[in-house]
Protein backbone atom coordinates (compact mmCIF):
# COMPACT_ATOMS: atom_id res chain seq x y z
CA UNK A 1 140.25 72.82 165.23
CA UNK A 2 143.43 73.35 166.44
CA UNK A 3 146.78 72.13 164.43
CA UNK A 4 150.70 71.82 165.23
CA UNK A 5 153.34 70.92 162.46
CA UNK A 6 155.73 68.37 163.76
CA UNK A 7 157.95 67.63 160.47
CA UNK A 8 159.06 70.96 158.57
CA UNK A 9 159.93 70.41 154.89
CA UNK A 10 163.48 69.68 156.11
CA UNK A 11 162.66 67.33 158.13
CA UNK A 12 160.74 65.71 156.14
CA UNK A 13 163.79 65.85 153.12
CA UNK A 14 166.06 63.96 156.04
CA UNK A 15 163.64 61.54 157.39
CA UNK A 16 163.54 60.90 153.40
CA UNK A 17 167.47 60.68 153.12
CA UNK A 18 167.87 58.43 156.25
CA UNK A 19 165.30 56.20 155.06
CA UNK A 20 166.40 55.92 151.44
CA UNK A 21 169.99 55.18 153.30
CA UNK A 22 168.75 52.41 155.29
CA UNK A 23 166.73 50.68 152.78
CA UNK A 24 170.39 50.66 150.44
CA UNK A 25 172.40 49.35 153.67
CA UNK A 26 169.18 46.50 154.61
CA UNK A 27 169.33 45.06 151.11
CA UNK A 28 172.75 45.43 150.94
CA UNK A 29 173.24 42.97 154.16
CA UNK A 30 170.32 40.73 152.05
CA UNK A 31 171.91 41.23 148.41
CA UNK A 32 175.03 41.85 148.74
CA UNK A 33 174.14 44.78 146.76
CA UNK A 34 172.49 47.72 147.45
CA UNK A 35 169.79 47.92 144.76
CA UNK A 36 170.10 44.43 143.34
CA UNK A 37 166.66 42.55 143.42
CA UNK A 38 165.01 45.48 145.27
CA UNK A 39 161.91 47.32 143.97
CA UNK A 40 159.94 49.52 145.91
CA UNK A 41 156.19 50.21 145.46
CA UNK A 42 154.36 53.13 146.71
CA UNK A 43 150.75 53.55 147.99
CA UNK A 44 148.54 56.25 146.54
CA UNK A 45 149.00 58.69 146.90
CA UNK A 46 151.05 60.09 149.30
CA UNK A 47 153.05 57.21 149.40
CA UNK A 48 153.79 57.11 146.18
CA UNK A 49 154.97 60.33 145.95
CA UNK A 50 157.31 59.27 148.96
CA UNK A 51 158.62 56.43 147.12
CA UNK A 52 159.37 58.25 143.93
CA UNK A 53 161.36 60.71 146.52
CA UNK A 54 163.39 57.49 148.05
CA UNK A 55 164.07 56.35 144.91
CA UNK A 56 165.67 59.82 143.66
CA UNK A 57 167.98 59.22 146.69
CA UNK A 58 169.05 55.90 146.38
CA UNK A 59 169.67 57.20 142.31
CA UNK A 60 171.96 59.58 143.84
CA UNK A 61 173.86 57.52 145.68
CA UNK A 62 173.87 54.36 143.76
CA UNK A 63 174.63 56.00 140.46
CA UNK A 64 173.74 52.82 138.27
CA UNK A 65 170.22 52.52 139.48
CA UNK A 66 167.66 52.06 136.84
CA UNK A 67 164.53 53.65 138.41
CA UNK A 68 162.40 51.95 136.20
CA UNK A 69 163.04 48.76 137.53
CA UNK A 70 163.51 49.94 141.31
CA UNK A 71 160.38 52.18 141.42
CA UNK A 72 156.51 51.20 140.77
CA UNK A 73 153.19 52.12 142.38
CA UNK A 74 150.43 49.68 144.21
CA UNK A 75 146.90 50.45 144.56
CA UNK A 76 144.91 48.49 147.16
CA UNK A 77 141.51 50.16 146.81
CA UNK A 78 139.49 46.87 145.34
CA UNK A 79 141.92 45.06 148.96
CA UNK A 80 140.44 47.09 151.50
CA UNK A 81 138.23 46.26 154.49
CA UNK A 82 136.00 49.69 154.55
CA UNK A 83 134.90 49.78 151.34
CA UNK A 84 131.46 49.80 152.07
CA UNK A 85 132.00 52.76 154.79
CA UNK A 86 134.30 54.27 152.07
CA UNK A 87 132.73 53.59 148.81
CA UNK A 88 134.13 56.37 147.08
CA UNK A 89 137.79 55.91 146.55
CA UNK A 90 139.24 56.11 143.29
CA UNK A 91 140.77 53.68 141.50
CA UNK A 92 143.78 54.02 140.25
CA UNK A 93 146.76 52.74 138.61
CA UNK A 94 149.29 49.85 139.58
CA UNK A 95 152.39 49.58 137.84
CA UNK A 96 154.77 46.68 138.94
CA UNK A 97 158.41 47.20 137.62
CA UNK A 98 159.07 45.00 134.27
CA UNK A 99 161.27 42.59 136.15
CA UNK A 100 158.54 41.69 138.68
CA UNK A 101 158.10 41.26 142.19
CA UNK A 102 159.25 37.26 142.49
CA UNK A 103 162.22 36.79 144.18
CA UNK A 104 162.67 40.37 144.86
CA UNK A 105 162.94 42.33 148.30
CA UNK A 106 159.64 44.55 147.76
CA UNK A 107 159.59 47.57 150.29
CA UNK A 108 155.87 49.32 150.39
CA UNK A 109 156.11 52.91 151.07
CA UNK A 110 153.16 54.61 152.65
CA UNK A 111 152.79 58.38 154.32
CA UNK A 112 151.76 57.26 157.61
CA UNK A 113 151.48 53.58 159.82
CA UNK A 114 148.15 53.78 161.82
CA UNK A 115 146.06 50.65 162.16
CA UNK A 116 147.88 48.99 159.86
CA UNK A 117 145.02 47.78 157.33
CA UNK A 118 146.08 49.39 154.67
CA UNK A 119 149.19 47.25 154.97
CA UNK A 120 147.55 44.52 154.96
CA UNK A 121 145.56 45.16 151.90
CA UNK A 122 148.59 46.15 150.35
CA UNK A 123 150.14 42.38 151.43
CA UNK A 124 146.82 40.92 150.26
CA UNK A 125 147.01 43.11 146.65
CA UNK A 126 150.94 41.66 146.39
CA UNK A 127 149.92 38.10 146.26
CA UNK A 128 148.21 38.69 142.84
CA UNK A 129 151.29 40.29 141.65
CA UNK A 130 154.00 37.83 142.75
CA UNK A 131 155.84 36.00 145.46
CA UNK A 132 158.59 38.53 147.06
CA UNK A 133 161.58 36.94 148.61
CA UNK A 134 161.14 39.66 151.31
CA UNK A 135 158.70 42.72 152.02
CA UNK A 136 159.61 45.29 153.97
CA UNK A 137 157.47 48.95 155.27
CA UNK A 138 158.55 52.31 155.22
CA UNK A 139 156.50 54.88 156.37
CA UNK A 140 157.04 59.17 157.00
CA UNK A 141 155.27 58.92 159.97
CA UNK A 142 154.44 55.97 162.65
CA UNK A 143 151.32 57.29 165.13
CA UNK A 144 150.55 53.87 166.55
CA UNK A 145 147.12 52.61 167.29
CA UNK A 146 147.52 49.22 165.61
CA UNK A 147 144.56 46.76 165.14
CA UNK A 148 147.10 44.23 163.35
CA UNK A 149 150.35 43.13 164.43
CA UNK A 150 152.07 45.58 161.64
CA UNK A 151 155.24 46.84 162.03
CA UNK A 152 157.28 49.40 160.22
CA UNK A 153 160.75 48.49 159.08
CA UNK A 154 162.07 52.20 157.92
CA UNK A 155 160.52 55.19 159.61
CA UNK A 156 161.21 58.54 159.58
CA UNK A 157 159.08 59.55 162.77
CA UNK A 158 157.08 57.75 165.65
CA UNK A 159 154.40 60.72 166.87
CA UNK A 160 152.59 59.07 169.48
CA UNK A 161 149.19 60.38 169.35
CA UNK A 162 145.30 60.31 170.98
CA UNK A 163 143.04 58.53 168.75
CA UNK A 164 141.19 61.11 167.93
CA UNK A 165 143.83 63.55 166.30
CA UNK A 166 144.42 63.41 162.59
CA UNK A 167 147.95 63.36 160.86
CA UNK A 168 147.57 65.06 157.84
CA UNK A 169 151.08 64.99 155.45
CA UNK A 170 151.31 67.92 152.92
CA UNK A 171 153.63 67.33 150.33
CA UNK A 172 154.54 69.86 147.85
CA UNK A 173 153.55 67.94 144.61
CA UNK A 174 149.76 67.51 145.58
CA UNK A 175 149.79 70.67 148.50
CA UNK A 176 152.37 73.28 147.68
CA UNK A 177 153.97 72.54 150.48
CA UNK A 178 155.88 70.09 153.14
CA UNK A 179 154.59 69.18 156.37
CA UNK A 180 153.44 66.96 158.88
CA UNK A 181 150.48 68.31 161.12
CA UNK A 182 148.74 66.97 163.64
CA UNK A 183 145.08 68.26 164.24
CA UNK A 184 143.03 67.65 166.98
């Protein structure tokens, strides 16, 4: 099997920065404010290691922030459509900020935008939670291939890719280190 990286851990850190930039200038245009009414939910894992990283940015640069209420997680195992091809996911925790999801701007974070069904099992696992004023998607990577019309709102790379080759995103906290790979 042969493999290429195509995001070093630097890139990776400024795909995080830009994104974390444009989420605070999009709700800003919405809000008025840059974190007011936002909360952002990641998707096990990877994602929500990738939120918790956005989040730490925004922090920075919106000093106020309360992470707490800006940061949660969102697990859409019991939502998806291959569970019976699948049956051995694990499920895990959700945890939904104290102020909720109604009438917020809710942006999922996810590692990478393929077909696009985890998306919608994450839209589908939102309704049980609340009714957002707005949700938004930001993904590391975006590799195409859709089977739903799903489209990414913050991304930090589009890798067009063959079907068959695997993106496989190694983040420090889970794989000692940062990268994006592709295999084919």
């Amino acid at each position: 099997m042969s493999s290429r990286t195509v995001l070093s851990s630097d890139d990776i850190d400024r795909a995080i920065t830009r994104i974390a930039h444009e989420i605070l200038e999009a709700n800003t245009a919405l809000q008025k404010s840059g974190t007011k009414n936002l909360v952002i939910l990641g998707i096990p894992t990877r994602g929500v290691l990738l939120a918790e990283r956005i989040a730490a940015v925004i922090s920075k640069t919106e000093p106020n922030t309360n992470i707490d209420e800006l940061l949660g997680r969102l697990d859409i195992t019991m939502y998806r459509d291959d569970l019976a091809k699948n049956p051995t996911r694990n499920v895990t925790e959700t945890h939904i900020p104290s102020g909720g999801i109604d009438d917020k701007v809710v942006v999922l974070v996810d590692d990478v935008l393929f077909s696009g069904r985890t998306i919608r099992a994450a839209l589908d696992a939102l309704n049980d939670f609340g009714r957002p004023r707005a949700v938004r998607l930001a993904v590391l990577v975006d590799r195409g291939h859709r089977e739903l019309p799903i489209r990414a709102d913050f991304v930090g790379k589009n890798l067009p890719t063959a079907r068959e080759e695997r993106i496989r995103v190694q983040l420090a906290e889970t794989d000692q280190k940062n990268a994006v790979v592709i295999e084919a």
